[in-house]
C-alpha atoms as a PDB file:
ATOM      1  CA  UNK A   1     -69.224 -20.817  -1.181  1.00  0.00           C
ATOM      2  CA  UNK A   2     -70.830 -19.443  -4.323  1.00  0.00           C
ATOM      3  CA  UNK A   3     -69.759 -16.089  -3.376  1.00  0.00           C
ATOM      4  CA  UNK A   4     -66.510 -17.365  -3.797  1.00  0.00           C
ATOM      5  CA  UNK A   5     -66.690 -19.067  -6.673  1.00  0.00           C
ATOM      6  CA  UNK A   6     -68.455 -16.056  -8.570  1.00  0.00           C
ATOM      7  CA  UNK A   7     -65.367 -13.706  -7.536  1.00  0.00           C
ATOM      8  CA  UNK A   8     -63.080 -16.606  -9.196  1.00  0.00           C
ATOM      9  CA  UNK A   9     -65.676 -16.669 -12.566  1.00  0.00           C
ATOM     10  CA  UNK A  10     -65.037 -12.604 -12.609  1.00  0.00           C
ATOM     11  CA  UNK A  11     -61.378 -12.828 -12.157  1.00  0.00           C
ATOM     12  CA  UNK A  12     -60.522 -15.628 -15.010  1.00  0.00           C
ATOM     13  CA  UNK A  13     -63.137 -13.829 -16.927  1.00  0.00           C
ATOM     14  CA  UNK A  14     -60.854 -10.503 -16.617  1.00  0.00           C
ATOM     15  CA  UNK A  15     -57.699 -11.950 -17.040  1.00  0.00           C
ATOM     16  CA  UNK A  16     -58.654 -14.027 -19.992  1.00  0.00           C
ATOM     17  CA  UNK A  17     -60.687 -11.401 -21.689  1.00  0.00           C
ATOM     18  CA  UNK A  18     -58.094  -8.025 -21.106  1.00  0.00           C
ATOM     19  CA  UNK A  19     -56.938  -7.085 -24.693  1.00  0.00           C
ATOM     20  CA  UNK A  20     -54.195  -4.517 -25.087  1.00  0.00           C
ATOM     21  CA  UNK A  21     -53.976  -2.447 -28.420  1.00  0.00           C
ATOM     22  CA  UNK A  22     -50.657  -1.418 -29.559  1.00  0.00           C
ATOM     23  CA  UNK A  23     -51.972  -0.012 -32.596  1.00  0.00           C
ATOM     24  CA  UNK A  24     -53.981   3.231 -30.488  1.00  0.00           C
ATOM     25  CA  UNK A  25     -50.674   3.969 -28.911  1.00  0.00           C
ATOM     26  CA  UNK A  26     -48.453   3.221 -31.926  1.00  0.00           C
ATOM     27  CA  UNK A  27     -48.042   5.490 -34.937  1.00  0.00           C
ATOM     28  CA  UNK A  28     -48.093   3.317 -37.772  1.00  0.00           C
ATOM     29  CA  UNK A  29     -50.113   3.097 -40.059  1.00  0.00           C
ATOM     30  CA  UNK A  30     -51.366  -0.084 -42.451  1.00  0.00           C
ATOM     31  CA  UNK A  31     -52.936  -0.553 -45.660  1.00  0.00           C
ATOM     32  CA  UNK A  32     -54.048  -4.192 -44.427  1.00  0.00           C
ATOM     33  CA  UNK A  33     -54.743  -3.821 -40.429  1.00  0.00           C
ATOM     34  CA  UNK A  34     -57.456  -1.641 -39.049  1.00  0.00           C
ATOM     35  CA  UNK A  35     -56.943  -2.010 -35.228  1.00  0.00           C
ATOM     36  CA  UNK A  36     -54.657  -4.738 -33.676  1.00  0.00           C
ATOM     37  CA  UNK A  37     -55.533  -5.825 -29.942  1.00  0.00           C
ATOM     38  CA  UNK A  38     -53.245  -8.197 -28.229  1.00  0.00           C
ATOM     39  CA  UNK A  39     -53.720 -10.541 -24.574  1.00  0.00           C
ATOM     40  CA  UNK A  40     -50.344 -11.799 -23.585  1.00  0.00           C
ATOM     41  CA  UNK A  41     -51.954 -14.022 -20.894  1.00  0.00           C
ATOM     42  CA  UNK A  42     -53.847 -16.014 -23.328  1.00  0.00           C
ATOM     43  CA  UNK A  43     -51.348 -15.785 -25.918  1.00  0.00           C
ATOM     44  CA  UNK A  44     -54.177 -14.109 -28.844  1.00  0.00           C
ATOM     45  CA  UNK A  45     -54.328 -11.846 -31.174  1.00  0.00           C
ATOM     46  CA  UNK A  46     -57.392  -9.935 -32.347  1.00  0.00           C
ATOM     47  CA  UNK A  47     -56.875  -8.899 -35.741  1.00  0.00           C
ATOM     48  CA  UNK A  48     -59.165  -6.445 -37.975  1.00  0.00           C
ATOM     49  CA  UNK A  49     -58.621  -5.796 -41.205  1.00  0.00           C
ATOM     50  CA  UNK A  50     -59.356  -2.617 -42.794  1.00  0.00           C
ATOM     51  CA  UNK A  51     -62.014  -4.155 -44.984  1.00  0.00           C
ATOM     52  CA  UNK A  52     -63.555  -4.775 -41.476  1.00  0.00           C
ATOM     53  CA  UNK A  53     -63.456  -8.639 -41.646  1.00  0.00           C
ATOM     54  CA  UNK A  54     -61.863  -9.520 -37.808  1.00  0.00           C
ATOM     55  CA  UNK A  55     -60.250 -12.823 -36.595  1.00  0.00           C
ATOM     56  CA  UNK A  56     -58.894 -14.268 -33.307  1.00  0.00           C
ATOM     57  CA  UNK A  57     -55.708 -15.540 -33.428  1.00  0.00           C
ATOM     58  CA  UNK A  58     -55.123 -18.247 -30.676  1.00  0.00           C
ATOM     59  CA  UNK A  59     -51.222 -19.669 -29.845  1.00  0.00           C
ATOM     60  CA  UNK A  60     -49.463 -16.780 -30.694  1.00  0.00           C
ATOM     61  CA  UNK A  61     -46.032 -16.717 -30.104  1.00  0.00           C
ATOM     62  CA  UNK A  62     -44.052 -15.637 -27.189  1.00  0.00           C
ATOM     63  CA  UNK A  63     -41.767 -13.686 -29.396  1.00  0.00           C
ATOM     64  CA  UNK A  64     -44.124 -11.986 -31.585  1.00  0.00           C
ATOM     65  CA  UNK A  65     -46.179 -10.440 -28.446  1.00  0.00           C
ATOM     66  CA  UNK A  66     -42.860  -9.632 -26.929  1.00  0.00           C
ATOM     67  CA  UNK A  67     -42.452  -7.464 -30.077  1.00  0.00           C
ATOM     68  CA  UNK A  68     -45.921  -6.052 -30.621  1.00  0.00           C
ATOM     69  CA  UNK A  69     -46.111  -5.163 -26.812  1.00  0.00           C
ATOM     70  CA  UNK A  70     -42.970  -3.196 -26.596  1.00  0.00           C
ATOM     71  CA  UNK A  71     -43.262  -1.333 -29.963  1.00  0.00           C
ATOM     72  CA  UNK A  72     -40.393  -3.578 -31.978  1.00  0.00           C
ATOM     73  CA  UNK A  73     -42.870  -3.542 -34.597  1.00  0.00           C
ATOM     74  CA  UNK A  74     -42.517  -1.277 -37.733  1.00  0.00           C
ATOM     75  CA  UNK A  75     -45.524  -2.924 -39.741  1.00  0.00           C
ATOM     76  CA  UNK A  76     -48.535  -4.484 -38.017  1.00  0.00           C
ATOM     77  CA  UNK A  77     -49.366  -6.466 -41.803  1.00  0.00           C
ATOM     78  CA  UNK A  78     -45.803  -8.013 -41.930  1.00  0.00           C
ATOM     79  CA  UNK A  79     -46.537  -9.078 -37.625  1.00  0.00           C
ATOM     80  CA  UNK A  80     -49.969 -10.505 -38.790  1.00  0.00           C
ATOM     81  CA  UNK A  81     -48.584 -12.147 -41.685  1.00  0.00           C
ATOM     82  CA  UNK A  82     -45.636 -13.640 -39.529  1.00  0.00           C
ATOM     83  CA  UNK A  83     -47.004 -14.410 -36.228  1.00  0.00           C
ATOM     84  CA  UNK A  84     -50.554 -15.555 -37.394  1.00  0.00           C
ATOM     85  CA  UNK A  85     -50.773 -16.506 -40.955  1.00  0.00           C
ATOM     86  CA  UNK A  86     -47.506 -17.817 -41.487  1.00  0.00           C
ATOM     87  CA  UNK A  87     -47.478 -19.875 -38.142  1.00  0.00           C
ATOM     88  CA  UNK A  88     -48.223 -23.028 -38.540  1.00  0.00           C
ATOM     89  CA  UNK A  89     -48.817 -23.530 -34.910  1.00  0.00           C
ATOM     90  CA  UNK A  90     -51.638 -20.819 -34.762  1.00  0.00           C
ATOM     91  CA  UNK A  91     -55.141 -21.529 -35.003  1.00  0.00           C
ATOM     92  CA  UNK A  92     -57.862 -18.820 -35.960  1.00  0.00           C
ATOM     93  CA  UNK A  93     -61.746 -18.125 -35.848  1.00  0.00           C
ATOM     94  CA  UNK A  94     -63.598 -15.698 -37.992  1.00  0.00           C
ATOM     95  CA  UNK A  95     -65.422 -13.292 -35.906  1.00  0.00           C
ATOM     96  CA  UNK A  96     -67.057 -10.726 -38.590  1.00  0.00           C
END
């Protein structure tokens, strides 16, 4: 029985921990964002600024990962600035 449980700690662990970064695969560049990671499932976004400060975004909208995810995005400042500072809805924490 804890066997079982363990492998059920390790899989929510995975699937609420797995980040994807559009910004490795993605060309563009920004004078405000260093890296920009991204977890659907969870609906965050880990932001890191170029003067290295980083934040979690939590309750991120549908939309905006929909965009960020399949490269609609032209400008990963004006996505922060919509789809985590702007939002109302969105709640942060300041990691570095």
């Amino acid at each position: 029985m804890v066997r079982c449980r363990f492998h059920t700690y390790v899989i929510h662990f995975i699937y609420y921990t797995m980040f994807f970064t559009p910004s490795a695969r993605n060309a563009i560049k920004s004078s405000a964002i260093k890296n920009l990671e991204v977890n659907q499932a969870a609906s965050q976004a880990l932001v890191t600024f170029n003067n290295c400060k980083q934040y979690l975004y939590s309750n991120v909208s549908e939309d905006g990962m929909f965009d960020v995810i399949f490269g609609n995005v032209k400008s990963f400042g004006k996505w922060v600035n919509e789809y985590c500072l702007n939002d109302t809805d969105v709640s942060s924490f300041t990691l570095a």
